[in-house]
Protein backbone atom coordinates (compact mmCIF):
# COMPACT_ATOMS: atom_id res chain seq x y z
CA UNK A 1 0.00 0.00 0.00
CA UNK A 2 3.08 2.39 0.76
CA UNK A 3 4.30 2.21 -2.46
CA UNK A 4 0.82 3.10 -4.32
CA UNK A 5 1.03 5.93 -1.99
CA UNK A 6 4.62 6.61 -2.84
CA UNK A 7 3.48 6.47 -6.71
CA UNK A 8 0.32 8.00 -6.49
CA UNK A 9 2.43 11.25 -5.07
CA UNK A 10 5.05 10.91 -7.10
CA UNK A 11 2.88 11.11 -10.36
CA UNK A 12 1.23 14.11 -8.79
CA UNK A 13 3.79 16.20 -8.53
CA UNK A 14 4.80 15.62 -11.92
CA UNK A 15 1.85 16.26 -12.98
CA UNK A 16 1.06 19.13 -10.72
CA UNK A 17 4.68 20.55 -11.72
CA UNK A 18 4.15 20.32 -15.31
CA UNK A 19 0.62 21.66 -15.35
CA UNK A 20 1.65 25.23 -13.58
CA UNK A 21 4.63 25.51 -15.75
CA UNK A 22 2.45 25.19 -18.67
CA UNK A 23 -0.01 27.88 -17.06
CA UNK A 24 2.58 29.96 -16.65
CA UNK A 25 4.21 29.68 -19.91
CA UNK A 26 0.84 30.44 -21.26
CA UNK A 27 0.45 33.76 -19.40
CA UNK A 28 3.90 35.21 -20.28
CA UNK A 29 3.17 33.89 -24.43
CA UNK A 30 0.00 35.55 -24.45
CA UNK A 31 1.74 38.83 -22.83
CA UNK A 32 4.53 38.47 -25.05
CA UNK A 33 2.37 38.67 -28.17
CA UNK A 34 0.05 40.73 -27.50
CA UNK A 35 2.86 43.11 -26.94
CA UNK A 36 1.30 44.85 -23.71
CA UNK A 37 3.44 43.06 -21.57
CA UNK A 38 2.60 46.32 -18.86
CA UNK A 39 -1.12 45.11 -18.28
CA UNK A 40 -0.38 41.95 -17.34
CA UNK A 41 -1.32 42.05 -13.30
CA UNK A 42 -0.71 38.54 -11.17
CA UNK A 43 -0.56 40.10 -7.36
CA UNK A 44 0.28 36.60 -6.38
CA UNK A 45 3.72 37.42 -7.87
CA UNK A 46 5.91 40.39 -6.74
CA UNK A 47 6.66 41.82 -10.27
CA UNK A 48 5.35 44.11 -12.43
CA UNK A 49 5.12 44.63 -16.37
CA UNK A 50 7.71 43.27 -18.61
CA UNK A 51 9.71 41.89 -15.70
CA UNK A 52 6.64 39.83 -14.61
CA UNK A 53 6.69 38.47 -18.13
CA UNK A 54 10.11 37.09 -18.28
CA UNK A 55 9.77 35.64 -14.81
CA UNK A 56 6.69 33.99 -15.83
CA UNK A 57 8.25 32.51 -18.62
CA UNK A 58 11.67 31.43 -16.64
CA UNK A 59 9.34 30.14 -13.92
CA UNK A 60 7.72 28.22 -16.68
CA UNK A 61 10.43 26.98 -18.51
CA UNK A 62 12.11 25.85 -15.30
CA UNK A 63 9.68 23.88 -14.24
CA UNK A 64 8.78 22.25 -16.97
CA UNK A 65 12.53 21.16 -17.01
CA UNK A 66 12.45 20.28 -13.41
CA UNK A 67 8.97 18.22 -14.06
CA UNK A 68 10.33 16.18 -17.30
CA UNK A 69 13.82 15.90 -15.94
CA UNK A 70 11.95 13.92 -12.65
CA UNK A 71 9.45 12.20 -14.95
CA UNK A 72 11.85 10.77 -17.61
CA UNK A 73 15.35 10.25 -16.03
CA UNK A 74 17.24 8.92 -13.30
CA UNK A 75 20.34 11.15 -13.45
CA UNK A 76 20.99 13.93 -11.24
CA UNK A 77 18.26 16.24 -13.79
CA UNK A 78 15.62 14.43 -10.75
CA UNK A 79 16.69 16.51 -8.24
CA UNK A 80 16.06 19.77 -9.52
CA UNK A 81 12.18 19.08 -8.80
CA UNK A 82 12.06 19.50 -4.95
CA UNK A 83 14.14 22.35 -5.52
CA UNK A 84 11.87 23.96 -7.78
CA UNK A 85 8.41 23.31 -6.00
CA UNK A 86 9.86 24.71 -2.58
CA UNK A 87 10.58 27.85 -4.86
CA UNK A 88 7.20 28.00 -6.13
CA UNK A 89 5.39 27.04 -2.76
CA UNK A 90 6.92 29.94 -1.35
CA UNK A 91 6.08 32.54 -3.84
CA UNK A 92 2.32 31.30 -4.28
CA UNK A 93 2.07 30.96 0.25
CA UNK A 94 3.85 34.53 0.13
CA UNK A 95 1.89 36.04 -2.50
CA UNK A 96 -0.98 34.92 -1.44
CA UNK A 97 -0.99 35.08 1.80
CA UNK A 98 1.43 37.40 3.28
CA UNK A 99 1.51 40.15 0.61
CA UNK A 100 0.13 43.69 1.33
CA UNK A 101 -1.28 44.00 -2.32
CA UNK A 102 -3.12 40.73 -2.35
CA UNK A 103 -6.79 40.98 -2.30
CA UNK A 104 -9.60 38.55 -2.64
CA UNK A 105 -12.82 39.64 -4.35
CA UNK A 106 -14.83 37.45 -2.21
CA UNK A 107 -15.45 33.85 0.20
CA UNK A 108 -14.98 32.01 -4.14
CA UNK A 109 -11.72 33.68 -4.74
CA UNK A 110 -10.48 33.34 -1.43
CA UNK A 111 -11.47 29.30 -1.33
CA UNK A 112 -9.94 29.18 -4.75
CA UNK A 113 -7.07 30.37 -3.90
CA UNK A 114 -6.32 28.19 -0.52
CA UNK A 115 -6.98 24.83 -2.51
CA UNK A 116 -4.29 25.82 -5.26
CA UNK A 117 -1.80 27.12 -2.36
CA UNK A 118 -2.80 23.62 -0.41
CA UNK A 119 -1.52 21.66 -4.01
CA UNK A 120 1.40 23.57 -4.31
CA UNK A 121 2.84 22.85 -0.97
CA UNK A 122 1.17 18.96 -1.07
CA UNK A 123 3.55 19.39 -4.38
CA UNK A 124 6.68 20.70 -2.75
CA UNK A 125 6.25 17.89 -0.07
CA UNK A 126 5.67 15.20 -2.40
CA UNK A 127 8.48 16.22 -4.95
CA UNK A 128 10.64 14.98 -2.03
CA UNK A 129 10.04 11.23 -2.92
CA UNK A 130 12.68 12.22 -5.81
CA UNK A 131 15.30 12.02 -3.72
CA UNK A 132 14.48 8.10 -3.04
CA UNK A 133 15.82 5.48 -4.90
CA UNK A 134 13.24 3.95 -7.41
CA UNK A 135 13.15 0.68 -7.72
C-alpha cells in the first residue's frame, strides 16, 4: 500500500509541476504577443510589467525542465524538482498570503485560492520522494 502511496504522489507532482509551468508559460506567451506586456497584473507574484513576463516565462520553462527531468530520467536532472516546488510554494504561500497588495474579491476567490496554495505545498512535499531510490 506504501508504495501506491509513494506512486500515487510521485505522479502528482509531476503532474502538478508540469501543469503550472504550462499555465505559466501560457500567461507570459499571451503577454509576449500581445505586446502589452505592462497590463499583465498577477498580485500573487511580486513583479510588475515586462519583468513579470520574463519571470513567468523562466518560472515556466524551469519547471517544466524540473517536471520532465523527474518524470523521464534517473540522473541527477531528478533533483532539480524538490528544488523547484519549494521555490514556487513559497512565492504562491507569500503572494498569497502574506503580501500587502493581495486581495480577494470574495469567500470564491479566497477558497480558490487556498486549494491551489494547499496543491502547491502537497507538491513541494511530495516532490521529495525524488530524492528516493526507485526501484
Amino acid at each position: 500500500m506504501r508504495r501506491i502511496i509513494e506512486f500515487a504522489l510521485r505522479v502528482y507532482s509531476y503532474v502538478f509541476s508540469i501543469a503550472s509551468s504550462l499555465g505559466l508559460l501560457g500567461l507570459a506567451v499571451v503577454a509576449k504577443m500581445s505586446g502589452d506586456e505592462g497590463s499583465l497584473v498577477v498580485q500573487a507574484l511580486p513583479w510588475k510589467g515586462a519583468e513579470l513576463t520574463n519571470w513567468l516565462l523562466i518560472l515556466g520553462i524551469a519547471g517544466l525542465i524540473a517536471g520532465a527531468g523527474a518524470a523521464f530520467t534517473k540522473g541527477p536532472l531528478r533533483y532539480i524538482l524538490p528544488l523547484w516546488s519549494i521555490g514556487f510554494a513559497y512565492l504562491m504561500v507569500k503572494g498569497n498570503f502574506m503580501s500587502a497588495t493581495k486581495t480577494f474579491d470574495g469567500p470564491t476567490e479566497f477558497y480558490q485560492t487556498v486549494t491551489y496554495v494547499v496543491g502547491v505545498v502537497v507538491n513541494a512535499v511530495a516532490s521529495f520522494l525524488q530524492l528516493k531510490k526507485r526501484p
